[in-house]
Protein backbone atom coordinates (compact mmCIF):
# COMPACT_ATOMS: atom_id res chain seq x y z
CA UNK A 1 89.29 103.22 58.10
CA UNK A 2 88.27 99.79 57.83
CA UNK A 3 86.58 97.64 60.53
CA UNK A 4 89.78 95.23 61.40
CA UNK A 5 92.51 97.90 61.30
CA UNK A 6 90.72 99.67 63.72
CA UNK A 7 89.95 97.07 65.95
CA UNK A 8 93.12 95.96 65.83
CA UNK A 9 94.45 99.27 67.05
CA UNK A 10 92.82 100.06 69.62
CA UNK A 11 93.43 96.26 71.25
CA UNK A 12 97.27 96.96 70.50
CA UNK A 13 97.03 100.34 71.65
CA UNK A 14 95.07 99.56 75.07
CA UNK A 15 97.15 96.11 76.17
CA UNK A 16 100.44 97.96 75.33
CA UNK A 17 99.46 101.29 77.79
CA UNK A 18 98.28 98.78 80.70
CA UNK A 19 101.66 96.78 80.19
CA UNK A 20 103.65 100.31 80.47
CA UNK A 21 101.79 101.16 83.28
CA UNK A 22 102.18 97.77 85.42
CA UNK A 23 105.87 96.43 86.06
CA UNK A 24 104.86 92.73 87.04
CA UNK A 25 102.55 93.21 83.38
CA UNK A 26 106.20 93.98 81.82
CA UNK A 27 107.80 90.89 83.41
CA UNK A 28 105.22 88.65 82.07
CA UNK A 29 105.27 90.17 78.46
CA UNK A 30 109.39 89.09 78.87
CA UNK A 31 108.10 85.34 79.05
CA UNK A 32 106.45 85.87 75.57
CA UNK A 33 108.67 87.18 73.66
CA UNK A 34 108.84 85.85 70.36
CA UNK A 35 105.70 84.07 70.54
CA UNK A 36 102.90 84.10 68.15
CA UNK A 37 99.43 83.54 69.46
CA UNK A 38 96.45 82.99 67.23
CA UNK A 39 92.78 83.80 69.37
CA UNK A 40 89.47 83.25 66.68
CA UNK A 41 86.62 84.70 68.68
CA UNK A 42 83.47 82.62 67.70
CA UNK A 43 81.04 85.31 68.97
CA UNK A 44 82.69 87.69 65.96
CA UNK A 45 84.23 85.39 63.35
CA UNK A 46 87.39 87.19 63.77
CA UNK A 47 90.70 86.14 64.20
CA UNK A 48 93.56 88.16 65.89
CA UNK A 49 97.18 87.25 66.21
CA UNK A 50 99.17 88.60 69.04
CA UNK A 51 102.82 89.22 68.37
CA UNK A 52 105.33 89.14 71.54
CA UNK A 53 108.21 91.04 71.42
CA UNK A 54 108.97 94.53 73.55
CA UNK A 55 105.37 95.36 73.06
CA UNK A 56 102.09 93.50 71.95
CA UNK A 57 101.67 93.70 68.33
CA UNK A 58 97.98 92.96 67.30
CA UNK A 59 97.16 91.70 63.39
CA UNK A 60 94.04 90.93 61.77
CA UNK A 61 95.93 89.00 58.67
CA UNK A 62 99.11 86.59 59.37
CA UNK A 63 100.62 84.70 56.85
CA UNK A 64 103.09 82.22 59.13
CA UNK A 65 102.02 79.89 61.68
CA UNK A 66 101.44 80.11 64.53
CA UNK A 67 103.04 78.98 67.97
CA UNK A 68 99.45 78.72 69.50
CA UNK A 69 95.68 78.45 67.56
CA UNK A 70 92.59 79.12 70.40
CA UNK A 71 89.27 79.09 68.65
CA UNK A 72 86.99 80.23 72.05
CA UNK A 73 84.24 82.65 72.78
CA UNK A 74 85.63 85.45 74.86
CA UNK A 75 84.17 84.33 78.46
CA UNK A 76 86.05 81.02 78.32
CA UNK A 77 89.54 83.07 77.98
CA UNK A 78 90.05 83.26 82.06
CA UNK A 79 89.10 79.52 82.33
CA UNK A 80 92.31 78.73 80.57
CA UNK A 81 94.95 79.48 83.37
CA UNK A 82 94.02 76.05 84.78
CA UNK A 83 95.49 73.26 82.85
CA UNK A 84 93.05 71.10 83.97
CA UNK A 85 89.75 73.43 82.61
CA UNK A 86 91.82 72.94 79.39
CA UNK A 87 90.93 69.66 79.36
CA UNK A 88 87.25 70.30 80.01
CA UNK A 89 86.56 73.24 77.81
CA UNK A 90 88.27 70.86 74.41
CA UNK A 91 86.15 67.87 75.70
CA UNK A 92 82.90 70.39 75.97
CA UNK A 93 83.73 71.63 72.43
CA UNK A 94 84.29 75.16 74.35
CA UNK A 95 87.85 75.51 73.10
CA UNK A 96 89.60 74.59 70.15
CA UNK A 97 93.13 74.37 70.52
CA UNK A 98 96.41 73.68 68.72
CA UNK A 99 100.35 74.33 69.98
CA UNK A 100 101.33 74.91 73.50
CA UNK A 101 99.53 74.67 76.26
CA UNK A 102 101.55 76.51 78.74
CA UNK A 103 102.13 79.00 76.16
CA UNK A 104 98.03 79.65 76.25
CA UNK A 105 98.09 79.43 79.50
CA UNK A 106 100.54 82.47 79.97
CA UNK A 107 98.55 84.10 77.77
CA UNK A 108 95.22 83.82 79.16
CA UNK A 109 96.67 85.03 82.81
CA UNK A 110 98.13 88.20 80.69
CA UNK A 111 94.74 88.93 79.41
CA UNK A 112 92.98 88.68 82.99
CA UNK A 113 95.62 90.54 84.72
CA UNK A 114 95.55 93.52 82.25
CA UNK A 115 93.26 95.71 83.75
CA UNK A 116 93.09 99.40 83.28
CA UNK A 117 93.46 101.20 87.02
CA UNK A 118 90.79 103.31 86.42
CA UNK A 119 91.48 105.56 89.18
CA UNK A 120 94.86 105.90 88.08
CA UNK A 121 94.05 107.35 84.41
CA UNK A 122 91.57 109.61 85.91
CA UNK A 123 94.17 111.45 88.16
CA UNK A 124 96.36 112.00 85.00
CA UNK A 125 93.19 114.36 84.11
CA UNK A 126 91.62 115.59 87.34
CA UNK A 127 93.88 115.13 89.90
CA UNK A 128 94.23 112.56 92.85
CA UNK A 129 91.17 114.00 94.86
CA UNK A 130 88.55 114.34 91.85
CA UNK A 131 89.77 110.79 90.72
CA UNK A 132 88.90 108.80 93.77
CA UNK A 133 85.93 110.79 94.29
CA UNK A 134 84.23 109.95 90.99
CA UNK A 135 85.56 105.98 91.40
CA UNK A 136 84.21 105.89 94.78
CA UNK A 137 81.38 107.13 93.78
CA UNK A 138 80.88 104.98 91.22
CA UNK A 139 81.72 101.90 92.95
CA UNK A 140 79.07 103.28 95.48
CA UNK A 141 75.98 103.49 92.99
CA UNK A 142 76.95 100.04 90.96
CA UNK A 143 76.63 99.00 94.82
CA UNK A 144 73.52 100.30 95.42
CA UNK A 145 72.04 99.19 92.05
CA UNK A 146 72.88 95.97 93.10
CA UNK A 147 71.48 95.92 96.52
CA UNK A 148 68.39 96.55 95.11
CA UNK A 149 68.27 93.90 92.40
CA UNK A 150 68.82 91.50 94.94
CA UNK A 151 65.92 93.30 96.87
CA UNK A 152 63.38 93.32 93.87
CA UNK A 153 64.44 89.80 93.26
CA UNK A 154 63.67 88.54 96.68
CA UNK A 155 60.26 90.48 96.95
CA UNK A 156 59.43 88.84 93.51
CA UNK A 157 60.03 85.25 94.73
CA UNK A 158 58.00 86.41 97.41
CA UNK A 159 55.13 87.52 95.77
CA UNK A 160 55.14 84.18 93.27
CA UNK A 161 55.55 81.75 95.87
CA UNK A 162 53.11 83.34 98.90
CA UNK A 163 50.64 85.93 97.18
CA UNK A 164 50.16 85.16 94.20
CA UNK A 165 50.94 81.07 94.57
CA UNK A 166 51.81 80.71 91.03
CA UNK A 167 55.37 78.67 92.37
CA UNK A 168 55.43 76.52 95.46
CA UNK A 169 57.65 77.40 98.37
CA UNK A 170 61.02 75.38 98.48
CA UNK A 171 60.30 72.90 100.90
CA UNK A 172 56.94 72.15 99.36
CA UNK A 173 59.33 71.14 96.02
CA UNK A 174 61.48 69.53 98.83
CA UNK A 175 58.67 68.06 100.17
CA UNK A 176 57.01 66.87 96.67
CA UNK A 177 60.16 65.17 95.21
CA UNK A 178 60.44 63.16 99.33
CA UNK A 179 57.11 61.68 98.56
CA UNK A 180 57.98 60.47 94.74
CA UNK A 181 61.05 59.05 95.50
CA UNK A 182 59.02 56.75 98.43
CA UNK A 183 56.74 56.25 95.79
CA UNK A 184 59.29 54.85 93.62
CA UNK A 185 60.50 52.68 95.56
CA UNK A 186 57.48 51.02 96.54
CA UNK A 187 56.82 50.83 93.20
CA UNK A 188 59.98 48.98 92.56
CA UNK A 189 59.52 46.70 95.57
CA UNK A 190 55.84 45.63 94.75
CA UNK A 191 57.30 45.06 91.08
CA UNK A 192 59.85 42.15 92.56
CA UNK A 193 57.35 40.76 94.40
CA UNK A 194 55.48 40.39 91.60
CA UNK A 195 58.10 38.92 89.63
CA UNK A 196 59.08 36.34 92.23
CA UNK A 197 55.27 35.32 92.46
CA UNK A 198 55.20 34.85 88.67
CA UNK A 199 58.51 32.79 89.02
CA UNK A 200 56.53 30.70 91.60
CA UNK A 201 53.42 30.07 89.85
């Protein structure tokens, strides 16, 4: 099967179940009907065009145009639901875009909001108990993993800045950049002095 059919699929096939599975998700699809939104994805060269109409139809090729064009790497998608990041992102060069703006706007909140309930599609397998036991669980060792990141990073800091003294402490920095601004402005105030003296002689 090739790459884009496939890809395709599954998108279609994922978006669709969350939407079935979520009754606000539904409500929001009903504001799209109809619509045709184009999304290029810089990070893959590939371009997929959403289809609105009972369901989400996902197609790699589309011959008519368009109600919406985003060109966008995929992390810049949630920054959308605010008109005025919009603005931003097109004057950063972050976001191409041609057609409606609300209509990408609507869009982008779909995507965000369409997450799967993890929990939920486990208990279709293992039952209610087994479900929330593994998601706890897991929510309880990305926790953890975290924690100590944060730990090794603070012990590292620690060790660069008072052991080993390859980085200065903060307020040393703090400290530093205090005494060249002074200096710069005594340098500045010397150099009008000088100039007025040259004025003078």
């Amino acid at each position: 099967m090739p790459f884009d059919p496939l890809v395709t699929a599954v998108v279609e096939t994922s978006l669709n179940r969350l939407i079935q599975d979520d009754p606000e998700l539904g409500r929001r699809l009903t504001r799209l009907k109809g619509q045709v939104i184009q999304v290029h994805l810089k990070e893959l060269n590939k371009t997929l065009t959403f289809v609105f109409s009972q369901q989400i139809d996902v197609l790699a090729d589309y011959e008519g145009e368009p109600d919406c064009f985003l060109s966008l790497n995929l992390s810049v998608l949630p920054e959308l639901r605010e008109q005025a990041n919009i603005t931003d992102l097109i004057k950063q060069d972050k976001l191409d875009l041609r057609g409606d703006i609300q209509l990408a706007q609507k869009f982008a909140q779909l995507m965000k909001d369409c997450k799967p309930d993890v929990e939920e599609w486990l208990s279709r397998l293992t039952g209610d108990v087994v479900a929330h036991s593994v998601v706890q669980g897991a929510k309880n060792v990305s926790f953890f993993l975290k924690k100590q990141a944060c730990k090794q990073q603070s012990h590292l800091a620690q060790v660069l800045t008072e052991e080993w003294q390859i980085t200065p402490p903060p307020l040393e920095i703090a400290y530093f950049c205090d005494q060249v601004d002074t200096l710069a402005s005594q340098a500045e105030r010397i150099e009008k002095q000088l100039n007025k003296l040259l004025e003078k002689a």
